[in-house]
C-alpha atoms as a PDB file:
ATOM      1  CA  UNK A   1       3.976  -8.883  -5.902  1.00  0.00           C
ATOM      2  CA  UNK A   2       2.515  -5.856  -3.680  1.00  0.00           C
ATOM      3  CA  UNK A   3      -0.816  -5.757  -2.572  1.00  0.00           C
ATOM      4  CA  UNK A   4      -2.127  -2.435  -2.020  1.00  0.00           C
ATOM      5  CA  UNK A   5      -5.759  -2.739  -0.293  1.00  0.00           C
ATOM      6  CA  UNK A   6      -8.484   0.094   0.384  1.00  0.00           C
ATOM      7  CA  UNK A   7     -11.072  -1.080   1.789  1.00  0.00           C
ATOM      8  CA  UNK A   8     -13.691   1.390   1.984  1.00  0.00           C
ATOM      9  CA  UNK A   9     -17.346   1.595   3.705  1.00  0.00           C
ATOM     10  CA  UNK A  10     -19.692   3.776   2.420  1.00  0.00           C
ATOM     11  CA  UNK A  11     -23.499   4.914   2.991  1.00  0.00           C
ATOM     12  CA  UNK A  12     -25.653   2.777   1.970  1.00  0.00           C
ATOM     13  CA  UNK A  13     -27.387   5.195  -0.235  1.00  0.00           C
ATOM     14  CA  UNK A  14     -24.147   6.066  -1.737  1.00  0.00           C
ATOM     15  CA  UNK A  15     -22.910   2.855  -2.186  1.00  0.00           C
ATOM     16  CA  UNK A  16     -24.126   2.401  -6.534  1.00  0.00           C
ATOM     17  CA  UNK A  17     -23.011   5.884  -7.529  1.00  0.00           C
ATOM     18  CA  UNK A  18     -19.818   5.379  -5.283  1.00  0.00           C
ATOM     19  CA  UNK A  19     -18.824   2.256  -6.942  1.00  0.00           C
ATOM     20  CA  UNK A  20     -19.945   3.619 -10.902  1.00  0.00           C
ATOM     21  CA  UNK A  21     -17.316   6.419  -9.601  1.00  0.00           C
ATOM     22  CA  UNK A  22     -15.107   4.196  -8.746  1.00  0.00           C
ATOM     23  CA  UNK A  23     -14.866   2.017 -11.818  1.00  0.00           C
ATOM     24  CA  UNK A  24     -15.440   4.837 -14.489  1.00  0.00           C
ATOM     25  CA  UNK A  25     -12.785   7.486 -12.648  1.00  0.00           C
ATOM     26  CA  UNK A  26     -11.240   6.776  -9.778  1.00  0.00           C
ATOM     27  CA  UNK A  27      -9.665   3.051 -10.742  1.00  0.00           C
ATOM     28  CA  UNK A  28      -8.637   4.029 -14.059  1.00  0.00           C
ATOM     29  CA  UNK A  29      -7.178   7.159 -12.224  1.00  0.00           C
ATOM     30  CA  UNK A  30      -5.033   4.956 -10.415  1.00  0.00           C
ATOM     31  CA  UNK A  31      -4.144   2.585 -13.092  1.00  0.00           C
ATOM     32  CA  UNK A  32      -2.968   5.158 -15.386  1.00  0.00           C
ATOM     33  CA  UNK A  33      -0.310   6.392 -12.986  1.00  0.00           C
ATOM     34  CA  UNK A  34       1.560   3.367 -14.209  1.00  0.00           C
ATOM     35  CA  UNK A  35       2.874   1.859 -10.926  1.00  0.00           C
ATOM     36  CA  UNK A  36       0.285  -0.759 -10.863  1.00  0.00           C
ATOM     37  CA  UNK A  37      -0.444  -3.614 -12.804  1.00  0.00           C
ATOM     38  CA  UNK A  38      -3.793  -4.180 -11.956  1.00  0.00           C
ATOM     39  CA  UNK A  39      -6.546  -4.212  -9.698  1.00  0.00           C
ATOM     40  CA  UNK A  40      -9.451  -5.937  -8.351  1.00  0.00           C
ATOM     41  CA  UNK A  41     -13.326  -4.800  -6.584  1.00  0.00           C
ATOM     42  CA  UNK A  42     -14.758  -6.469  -4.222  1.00  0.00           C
ATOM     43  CA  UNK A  43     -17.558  -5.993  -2.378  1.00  0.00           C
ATOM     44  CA  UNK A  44     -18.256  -7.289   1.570  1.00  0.00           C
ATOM     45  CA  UNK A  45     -20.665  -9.825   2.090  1.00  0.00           C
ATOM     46  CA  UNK A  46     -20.020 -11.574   5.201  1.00  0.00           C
ATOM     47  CA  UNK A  47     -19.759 -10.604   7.944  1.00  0.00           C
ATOM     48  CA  UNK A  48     -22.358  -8.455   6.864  1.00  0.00           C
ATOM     49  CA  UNK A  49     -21.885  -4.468   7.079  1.00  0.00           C
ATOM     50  CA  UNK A  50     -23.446  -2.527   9.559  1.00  0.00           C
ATOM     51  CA  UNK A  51     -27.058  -1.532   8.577  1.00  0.00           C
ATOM     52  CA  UNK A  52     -27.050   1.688   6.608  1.00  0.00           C
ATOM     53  CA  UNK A  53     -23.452   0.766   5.436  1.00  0.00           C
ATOM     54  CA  UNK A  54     -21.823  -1.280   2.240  1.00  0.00           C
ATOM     55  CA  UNK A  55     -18.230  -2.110   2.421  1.00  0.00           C
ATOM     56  CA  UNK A  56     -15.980  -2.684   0.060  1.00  0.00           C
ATOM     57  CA  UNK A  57     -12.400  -3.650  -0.852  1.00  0.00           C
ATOM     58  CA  UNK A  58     -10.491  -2.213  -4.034  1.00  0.00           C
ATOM     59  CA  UNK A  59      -6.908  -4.071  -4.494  1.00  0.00           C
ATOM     60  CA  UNK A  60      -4.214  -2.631  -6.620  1.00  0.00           C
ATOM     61  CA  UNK A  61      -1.160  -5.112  -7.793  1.00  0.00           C
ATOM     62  CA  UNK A  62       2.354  -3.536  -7.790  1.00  0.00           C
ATOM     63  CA  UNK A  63       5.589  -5.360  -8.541  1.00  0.00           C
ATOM     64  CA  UNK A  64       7.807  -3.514  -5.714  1.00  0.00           C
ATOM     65  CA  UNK A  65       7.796  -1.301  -2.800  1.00  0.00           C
ATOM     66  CA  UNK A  66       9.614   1.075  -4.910  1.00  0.00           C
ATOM     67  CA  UNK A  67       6.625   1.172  -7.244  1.00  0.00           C
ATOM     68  CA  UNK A  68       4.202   1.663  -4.130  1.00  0.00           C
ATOM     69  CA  UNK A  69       6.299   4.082  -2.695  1.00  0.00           C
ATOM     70  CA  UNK A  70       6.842   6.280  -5.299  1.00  0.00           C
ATOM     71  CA  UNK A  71       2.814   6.032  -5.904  1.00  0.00           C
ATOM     72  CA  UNK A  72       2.295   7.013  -2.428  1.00  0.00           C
ATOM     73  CA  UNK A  73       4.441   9.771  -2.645  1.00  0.00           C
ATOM     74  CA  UNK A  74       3.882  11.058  -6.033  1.00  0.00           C
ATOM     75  CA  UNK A  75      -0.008  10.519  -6.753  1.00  0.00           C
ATOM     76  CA  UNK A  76      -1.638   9.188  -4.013  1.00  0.00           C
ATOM     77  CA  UNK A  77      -2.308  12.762  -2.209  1.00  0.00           C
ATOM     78  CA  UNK A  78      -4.306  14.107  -5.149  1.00  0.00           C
ATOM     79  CA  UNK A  79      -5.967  10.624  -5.430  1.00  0.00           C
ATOM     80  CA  UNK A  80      -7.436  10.747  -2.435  1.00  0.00           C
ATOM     81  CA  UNK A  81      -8.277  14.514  -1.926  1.00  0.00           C
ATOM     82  CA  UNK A  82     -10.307  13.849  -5.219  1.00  0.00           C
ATOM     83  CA  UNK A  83     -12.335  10.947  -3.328  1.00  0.00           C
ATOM     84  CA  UNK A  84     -12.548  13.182   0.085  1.00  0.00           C
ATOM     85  CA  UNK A  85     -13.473  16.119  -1.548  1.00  0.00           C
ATOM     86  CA  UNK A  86     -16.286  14.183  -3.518  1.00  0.00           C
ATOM     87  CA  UNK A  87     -17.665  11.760  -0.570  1.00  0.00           C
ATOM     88  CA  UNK A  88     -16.015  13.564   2.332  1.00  0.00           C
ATOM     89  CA  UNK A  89     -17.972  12.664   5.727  1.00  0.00           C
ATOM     90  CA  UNK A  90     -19.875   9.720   4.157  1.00  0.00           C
ATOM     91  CA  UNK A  91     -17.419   7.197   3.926  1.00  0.00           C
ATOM     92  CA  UNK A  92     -14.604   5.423   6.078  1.00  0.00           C
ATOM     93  CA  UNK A  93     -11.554   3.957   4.580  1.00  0.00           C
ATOM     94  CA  UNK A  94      -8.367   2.368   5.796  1.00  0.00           C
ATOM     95  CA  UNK A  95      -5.674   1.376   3.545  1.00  0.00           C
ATOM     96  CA  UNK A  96      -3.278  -2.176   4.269  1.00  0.00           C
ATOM     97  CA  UNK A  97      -0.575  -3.294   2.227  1.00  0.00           C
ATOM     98  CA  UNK A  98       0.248  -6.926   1.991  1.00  0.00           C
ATOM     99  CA  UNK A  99       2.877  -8.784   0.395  1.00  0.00           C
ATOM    100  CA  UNK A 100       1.603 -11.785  -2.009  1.00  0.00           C
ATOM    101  CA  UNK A 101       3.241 -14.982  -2.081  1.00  0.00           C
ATOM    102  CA  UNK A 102       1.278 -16.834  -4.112  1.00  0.00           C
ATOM    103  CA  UNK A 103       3.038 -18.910  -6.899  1.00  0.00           C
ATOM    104  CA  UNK A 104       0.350 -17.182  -9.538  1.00  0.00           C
ATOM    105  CA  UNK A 105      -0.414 -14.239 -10.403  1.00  0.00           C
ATOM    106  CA  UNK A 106      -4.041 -13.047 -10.117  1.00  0.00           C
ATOM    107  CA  UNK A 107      -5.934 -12.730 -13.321  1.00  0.00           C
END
């Protein structure tokens, strides 16, 4: 299984109407482009965040590179100009992509 993880750090301030965004549009967004197979939230709690800041960590499951490619290429662009365009200069993300080798799948 792929691991694609955004983890993303956000005002403060921001930080509850960010993540009601996130779960009520911008997951389900993601989801419904069909190359994942599900996702999980997170949010930072240690180390802590920089004052004024909340970070947080949004994986999406995939079951090939092929998958994640074609996401990246297809409908990731308009993904994230959607989140720019709605939190541009008041957030910081970086995107990893790992490669899970656990026997289980994650619930």
């Amino acid at each position: 299984m792929i691991v694609y993880s955004v983890t993303v750090m956000v005002e403060a301030g921001l930080a509850d109407e960010w993540m009601q965004w996130m779960r009520d549009v911008h997951i389900p967004d993601v989801l419904a482009t069909g190359y994942f197979t599900g996702h999980r939230l997170q949010r930072l709690v240690f180390p802590e965040p920089d004052e004024g800041q909340q970070t947080f960590n949004i994986q999406y499951f995939c079951e090939s590179y092929e998958a994640y490619n074609c996401y990246q290429k297809e409908q990731a662009p308009r993904l994230q100009a959607e989140h720019n365009a709605r939190y541009k200069d008041r957030f910081v993300a970086f995107r990893t992509l790992l490669e899970d080798l656990s026997v289980e799948a994650p619930h």
